[in-house]
N, C-alpha and C. Protein backbone atom coordinates (compact mmCIF):
# COMPACT_ATOMS: atom_id res chain seq x y z
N UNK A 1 -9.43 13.15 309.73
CA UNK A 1 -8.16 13.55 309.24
C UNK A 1 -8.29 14.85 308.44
N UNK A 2 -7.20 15.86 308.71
CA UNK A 2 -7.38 17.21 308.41
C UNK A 2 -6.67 16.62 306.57
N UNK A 3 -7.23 17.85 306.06
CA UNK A 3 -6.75 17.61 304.22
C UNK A 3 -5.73 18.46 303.83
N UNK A 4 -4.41 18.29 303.87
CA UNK A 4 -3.82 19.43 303.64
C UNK A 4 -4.17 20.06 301.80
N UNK A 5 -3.98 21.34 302.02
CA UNK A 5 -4.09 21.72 300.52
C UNK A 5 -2.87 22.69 299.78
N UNK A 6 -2.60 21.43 298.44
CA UNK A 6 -1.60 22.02 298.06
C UNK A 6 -1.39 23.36 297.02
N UNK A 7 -2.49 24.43 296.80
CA UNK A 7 -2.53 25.42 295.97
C UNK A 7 -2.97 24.88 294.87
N UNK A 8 -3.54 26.16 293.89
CA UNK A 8 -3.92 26.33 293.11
C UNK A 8 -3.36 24.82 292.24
N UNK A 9 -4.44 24.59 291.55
CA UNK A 9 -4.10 23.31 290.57
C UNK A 9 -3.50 24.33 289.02
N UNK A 10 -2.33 23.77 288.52
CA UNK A 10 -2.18 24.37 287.42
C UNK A 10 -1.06 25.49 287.43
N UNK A 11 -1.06 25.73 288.62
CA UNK A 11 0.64 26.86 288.77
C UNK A 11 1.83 26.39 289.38
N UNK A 12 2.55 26.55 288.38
CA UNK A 12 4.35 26.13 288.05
C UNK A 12 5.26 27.02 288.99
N UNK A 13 6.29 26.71 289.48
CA UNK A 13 7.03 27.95 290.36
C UNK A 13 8.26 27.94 289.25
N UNK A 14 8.88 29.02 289.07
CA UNK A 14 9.98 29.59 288.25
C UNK A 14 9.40 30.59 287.48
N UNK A 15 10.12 31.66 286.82
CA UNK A 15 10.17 32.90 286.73
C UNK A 15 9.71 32.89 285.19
N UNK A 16 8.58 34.60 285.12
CA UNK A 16 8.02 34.64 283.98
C UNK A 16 9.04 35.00 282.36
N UNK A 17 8.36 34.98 281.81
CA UNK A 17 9.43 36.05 280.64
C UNK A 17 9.54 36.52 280.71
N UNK A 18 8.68 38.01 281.38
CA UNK A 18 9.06 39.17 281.71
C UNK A 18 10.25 39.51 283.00
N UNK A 19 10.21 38.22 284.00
CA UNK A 19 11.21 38.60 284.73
C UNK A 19 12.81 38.34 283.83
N UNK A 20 13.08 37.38 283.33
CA UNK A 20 14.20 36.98 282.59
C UNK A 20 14.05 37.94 281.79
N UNK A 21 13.81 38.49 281.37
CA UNK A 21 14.00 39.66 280.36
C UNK A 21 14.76 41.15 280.99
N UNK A 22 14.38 41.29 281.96
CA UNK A 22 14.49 42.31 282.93
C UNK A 22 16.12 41.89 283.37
N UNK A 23 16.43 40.65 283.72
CA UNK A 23 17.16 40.20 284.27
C UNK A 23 18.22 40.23 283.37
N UNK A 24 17.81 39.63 281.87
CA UNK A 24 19.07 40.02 281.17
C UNK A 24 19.64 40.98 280.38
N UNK A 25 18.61 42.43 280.79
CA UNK A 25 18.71 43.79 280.28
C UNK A 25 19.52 44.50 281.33
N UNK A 26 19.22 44.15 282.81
CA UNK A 26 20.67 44.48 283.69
C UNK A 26 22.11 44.30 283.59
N UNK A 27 21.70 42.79 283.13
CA UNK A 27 23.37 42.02 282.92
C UNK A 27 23.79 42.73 281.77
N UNK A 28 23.08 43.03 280.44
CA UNK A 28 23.88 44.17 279.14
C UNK A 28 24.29 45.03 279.91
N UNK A 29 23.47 45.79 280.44
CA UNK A 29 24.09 47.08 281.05
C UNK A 29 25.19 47.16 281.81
N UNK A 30 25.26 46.12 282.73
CA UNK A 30 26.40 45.95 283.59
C UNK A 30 27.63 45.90 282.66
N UNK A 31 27.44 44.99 281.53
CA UNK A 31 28.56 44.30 280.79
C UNK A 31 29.01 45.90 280.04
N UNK A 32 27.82 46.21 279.60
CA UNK A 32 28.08 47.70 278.68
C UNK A 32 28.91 48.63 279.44
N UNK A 33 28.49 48.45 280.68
CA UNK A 33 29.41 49.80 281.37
C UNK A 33 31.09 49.37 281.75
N UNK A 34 31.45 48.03 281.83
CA UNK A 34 32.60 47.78 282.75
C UNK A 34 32.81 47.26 281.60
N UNK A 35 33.00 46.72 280.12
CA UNK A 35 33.72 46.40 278.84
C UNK A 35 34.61 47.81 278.89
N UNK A 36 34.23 48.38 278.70
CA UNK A 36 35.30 49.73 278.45
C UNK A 36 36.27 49.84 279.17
N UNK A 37 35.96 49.83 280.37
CA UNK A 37 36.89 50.06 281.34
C UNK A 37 38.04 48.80 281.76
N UNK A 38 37.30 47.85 281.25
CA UNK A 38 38.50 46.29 281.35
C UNK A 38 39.11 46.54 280.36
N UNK A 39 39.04 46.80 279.32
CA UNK A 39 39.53 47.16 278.14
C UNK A 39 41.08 48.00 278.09
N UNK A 40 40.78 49.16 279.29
CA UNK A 40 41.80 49.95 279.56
C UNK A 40 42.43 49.80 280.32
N UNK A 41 42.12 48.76 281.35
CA UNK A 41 43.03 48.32 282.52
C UNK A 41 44.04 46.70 281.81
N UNK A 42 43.38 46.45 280.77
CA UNK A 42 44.22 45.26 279.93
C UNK A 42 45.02 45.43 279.13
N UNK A 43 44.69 46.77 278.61
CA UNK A 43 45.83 47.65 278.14
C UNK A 43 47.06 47.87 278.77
N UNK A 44 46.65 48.78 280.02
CA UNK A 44 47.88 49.06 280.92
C UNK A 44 48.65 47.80 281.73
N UNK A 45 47.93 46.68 282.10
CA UNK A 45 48.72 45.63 282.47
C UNK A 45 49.64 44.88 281.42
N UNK A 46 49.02 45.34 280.38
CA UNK A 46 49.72 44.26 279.15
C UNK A 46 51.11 45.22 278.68
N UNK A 47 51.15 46.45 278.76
CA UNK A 47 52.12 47.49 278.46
C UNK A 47 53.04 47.24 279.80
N UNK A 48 52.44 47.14 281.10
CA UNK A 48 53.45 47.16 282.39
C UNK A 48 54.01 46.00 281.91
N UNK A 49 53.44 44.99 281.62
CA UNK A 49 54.31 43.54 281.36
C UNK A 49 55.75 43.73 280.33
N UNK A 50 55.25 44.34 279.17
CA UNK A 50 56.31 44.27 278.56
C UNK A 50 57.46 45.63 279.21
N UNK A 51 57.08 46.34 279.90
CA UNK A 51 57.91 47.26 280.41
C UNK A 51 59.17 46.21 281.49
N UNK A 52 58.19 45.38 282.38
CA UNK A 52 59.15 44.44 283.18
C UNK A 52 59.56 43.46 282.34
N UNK A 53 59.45 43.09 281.21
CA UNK A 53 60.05 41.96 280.20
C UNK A 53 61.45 42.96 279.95
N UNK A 54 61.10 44.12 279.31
CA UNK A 54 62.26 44.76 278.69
C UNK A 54 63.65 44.84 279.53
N UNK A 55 62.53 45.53 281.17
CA UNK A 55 63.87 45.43 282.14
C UNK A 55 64.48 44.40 282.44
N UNK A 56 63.94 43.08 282.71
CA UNK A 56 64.96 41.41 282.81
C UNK A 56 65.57 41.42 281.70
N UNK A 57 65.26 41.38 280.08
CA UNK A 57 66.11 40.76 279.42
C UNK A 57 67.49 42.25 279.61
N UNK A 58 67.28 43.51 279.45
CA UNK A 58 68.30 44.57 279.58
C UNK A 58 69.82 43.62 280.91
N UNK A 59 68.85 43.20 281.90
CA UNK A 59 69.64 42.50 282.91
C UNK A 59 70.25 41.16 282.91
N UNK A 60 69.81 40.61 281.75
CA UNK A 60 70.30 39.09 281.23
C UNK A 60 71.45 39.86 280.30
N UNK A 61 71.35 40.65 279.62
CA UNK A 61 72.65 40.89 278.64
C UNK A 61 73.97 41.79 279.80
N UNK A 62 73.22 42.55 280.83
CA UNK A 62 74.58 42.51 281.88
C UNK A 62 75.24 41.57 282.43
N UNK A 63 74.40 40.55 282.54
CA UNK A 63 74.76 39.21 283.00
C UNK A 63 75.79 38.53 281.90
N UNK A 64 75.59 38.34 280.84
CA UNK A 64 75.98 37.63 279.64
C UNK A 64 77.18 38.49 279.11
N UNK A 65 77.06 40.03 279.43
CA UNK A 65 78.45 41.02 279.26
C UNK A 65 79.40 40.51 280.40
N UNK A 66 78.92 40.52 281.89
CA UNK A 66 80.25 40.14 282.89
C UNK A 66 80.31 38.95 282.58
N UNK A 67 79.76 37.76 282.32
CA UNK A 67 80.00 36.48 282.27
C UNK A 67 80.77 36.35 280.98
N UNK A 68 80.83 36.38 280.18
CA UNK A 68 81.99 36.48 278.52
C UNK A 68 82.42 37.57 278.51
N UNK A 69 82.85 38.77 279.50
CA UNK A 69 83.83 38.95 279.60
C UNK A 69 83.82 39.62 278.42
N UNK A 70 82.67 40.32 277.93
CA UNK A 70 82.93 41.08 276.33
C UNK A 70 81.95 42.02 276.32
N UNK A 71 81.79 42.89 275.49
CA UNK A 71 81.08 44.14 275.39
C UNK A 71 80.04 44.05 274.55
N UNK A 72 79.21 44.42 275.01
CA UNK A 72 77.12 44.34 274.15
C UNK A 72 76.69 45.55 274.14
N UNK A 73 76.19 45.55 272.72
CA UNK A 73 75.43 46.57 272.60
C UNK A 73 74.14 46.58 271.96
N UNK A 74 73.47 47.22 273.12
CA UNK A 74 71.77 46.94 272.90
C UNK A 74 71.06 47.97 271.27
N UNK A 75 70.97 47.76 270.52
CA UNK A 75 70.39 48.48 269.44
C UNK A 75 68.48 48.02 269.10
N UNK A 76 68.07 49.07 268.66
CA UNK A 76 66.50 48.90 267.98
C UNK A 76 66.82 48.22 267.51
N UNK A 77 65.35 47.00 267.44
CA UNK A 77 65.64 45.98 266.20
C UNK A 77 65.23 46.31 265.08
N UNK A 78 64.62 47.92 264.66
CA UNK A 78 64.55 48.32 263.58
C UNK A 78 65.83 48.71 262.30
N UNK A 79 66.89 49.01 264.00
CA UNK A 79 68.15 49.41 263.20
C UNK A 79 68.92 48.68 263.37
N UNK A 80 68.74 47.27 263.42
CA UNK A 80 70.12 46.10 263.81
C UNK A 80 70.39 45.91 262.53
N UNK A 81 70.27 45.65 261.54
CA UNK A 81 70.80 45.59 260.42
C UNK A 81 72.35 47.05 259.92
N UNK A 82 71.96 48.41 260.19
CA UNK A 82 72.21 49.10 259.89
C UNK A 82 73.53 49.31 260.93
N UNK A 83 72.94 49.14 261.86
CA UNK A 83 74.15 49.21 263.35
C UNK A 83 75.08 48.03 263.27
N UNK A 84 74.49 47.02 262.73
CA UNK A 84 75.52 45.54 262.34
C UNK A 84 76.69 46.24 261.36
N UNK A 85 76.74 46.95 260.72
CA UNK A 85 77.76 47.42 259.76
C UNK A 85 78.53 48.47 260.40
N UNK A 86 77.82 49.42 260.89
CA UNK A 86 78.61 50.45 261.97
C UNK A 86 79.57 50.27 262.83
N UNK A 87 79.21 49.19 263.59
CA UNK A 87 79.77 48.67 264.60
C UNK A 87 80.50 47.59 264.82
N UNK A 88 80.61 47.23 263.48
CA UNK A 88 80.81 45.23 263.55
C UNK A 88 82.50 45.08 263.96
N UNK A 89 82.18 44.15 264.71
CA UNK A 89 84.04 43.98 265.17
C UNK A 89 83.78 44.55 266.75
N UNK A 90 83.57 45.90 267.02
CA UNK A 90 83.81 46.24 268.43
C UNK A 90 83.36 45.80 269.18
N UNK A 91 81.96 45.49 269.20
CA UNK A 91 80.53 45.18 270.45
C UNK A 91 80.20 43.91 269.41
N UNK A 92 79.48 42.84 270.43
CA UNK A 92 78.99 42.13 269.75
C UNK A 92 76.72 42.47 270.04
N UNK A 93 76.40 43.00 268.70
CA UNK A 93 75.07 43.67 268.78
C UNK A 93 74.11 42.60 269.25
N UNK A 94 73.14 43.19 270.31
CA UNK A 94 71.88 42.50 270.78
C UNK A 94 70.70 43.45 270.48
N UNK A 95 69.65 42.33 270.65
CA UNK A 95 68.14 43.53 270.22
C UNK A 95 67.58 42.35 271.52
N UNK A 96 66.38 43.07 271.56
CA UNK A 96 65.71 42.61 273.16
C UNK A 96 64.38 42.15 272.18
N UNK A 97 63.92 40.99 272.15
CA UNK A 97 62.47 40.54 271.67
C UNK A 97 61.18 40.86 272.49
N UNK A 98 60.16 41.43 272.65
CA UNK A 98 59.29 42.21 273.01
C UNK A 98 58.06 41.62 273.12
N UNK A 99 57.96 40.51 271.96
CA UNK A 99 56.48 40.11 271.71
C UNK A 99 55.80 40.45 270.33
N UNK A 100 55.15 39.63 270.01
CA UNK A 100 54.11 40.34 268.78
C UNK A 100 53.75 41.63 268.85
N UNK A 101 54.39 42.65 267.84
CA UNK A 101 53.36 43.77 267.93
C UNK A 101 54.20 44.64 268.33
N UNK A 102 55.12 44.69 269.52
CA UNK A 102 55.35 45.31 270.41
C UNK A 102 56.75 45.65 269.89
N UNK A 103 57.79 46.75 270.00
CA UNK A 103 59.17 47.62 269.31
C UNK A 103 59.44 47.92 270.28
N UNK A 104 60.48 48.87 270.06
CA UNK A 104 61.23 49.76 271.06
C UNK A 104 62.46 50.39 270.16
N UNK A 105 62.53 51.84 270.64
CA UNK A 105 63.36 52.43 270.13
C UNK A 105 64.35 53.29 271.45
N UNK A 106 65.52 53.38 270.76
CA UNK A 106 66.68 53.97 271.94
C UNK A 106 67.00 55.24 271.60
N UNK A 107 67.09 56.45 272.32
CA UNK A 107 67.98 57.64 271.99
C UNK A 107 69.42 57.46 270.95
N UNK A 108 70.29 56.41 271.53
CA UNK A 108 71.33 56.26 271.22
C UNK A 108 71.37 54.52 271.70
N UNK A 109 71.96 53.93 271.06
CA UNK A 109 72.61 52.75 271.66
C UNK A 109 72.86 52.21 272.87
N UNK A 110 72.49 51.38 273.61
CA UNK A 110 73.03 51.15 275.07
C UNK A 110 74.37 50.14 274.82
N UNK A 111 75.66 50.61 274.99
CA UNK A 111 76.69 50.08 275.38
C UNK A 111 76.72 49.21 276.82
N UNK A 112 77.35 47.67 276.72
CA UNK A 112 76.88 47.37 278.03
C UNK A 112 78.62 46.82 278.12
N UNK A 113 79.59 46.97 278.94
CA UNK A 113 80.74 46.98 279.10
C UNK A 113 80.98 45.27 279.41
N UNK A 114 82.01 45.25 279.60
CA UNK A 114 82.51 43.68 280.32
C UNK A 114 82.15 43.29 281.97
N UNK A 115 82.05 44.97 282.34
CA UNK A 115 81.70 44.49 284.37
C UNK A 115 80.67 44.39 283.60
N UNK A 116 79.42 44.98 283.36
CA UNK A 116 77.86 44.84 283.18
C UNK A 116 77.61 46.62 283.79
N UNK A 117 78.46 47.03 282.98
CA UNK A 117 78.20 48.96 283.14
C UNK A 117 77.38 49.03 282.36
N UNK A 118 76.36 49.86 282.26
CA UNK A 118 75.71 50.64 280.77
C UNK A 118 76.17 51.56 280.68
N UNK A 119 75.50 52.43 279.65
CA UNK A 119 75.37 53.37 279.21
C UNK A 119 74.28 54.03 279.63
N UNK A 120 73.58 55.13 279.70
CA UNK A 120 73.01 55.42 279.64
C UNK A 120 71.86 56.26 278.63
N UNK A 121 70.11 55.57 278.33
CA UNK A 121 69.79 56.55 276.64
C UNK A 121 68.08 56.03 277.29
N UNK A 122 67.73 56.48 276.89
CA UNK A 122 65.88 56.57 276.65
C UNK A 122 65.44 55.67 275.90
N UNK A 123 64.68 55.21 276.35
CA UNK A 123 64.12 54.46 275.64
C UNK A 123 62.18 54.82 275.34
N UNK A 124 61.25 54.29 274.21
CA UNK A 124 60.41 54.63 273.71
C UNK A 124 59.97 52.82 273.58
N UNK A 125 59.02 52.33 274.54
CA UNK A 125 58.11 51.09 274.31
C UNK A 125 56.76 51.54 273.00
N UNK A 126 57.21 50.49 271.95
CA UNK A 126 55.64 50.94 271.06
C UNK A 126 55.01 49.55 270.60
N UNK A 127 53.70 49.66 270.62
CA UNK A 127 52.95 49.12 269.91
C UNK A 127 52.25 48.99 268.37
N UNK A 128 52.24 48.59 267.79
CA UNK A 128 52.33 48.57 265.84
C UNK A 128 52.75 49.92 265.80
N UNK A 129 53.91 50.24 266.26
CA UNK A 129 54.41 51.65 265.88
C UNK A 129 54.28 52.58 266.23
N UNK A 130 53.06 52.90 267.11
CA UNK A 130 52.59 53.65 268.48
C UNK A 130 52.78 53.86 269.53
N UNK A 131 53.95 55.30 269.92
CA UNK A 131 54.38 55.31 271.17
C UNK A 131 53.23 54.99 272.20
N UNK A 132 53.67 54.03 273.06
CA UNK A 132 52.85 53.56 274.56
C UNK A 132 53.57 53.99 274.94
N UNK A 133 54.81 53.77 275.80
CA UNK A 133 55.57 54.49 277.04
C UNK A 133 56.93 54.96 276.79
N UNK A 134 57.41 55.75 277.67
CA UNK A 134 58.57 56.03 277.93
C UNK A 134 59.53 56.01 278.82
N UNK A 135 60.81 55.68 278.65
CA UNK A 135 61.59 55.09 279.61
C UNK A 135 62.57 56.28 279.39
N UNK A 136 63.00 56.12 280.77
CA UNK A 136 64.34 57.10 281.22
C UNK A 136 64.90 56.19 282.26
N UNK A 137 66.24 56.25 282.16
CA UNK A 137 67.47 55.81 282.78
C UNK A 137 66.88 55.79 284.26
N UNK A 138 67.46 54.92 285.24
CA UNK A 138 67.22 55.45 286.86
C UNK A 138 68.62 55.74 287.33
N UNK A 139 68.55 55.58 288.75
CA UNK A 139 69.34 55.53 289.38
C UNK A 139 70.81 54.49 289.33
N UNK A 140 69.98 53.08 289.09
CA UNK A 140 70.63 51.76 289.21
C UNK A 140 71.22 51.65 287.91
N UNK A 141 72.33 51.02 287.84
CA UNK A 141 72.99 50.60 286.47
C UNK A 141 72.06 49.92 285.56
N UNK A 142 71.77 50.50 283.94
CA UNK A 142 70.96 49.51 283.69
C UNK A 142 69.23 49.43 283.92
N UNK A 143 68.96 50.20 285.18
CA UNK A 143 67.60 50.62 285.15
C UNK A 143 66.59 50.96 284.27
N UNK A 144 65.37 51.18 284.10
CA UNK A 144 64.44 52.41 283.67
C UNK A 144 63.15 52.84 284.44
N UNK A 145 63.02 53.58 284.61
CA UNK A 145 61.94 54.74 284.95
C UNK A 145 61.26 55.22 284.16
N UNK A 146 59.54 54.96 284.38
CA UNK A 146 58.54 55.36 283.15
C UNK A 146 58.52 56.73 283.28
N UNK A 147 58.23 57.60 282.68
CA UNK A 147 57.51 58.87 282.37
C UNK A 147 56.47 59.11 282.47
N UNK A 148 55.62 58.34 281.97
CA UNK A 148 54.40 58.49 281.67
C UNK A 148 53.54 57.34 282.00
């Protein structure tokens, strides 16, 4: 009967320290190079989000203008206090909630009529107070179009 032979007495199979070491000085690097760059693409998705938040709720208060049949007007919620006195009696004032963190400021007021007409004004998306984007009016009633 032939003897099979199973190798060296005394050697283990799996990888030295030096290979795991190697192995997890690639993975930093990898991580080092593409952290930055997720960083900036989580940025811009998280800014597009509230850009399409801003545009639905703008379209829930056209909705809520033709449906009651009464007139809204969209103001900063920096200046709803101040515009509450200006205006009180004519429009009944709305502010659009954004999220933690996140503002918005208008050229002028958006008037939103009883059909669900606007007005038309610019708008400025910010973060702790830091212009991120800019909006301009479109085509469509009520629209916006980034700038930037």
């Amino acid at each position: 009967m032939a003897r099979v032979s199973r190798g060296r007495r005394g050697s283990r199979a799996g990888f030295s320290l030096l290979e795991m070491l190697i192995v997890l000085a690639i993975m930093a690097l990898a991580v080092a190079l593409v952290m930055p760059r997720g960083a900036v693409l989580l940025d811009r998705m998280t800014a597009q989000t509230v850009f399409f938040d801003f545009q639905r709720q703008v379209g829930a208060l056209r909705r809520d203008a033709a449906d009651g049949q009464a007139s809204l007007l969209l103001v900063d919620s920096d200046a709803y206090l101040g515009a509450q006195a200006r205006f009180d009696g004519r429009a009944t004032l709305r502010v659009v909630d954004l999220g933690p963190g996140w503002t918005y400021r208008l050229t002028r007021p958006i008037a939103i009529n009883e059909g669900g007409a606007c007005a038309n004004a610019g708008v400025t998306l910010m973060r702790d107070g830091k212009p991120i984007m800019h909006l301009a009016p479109a085509e469509a009633p009520c629209r916006f179009t980034r700038l930037d």
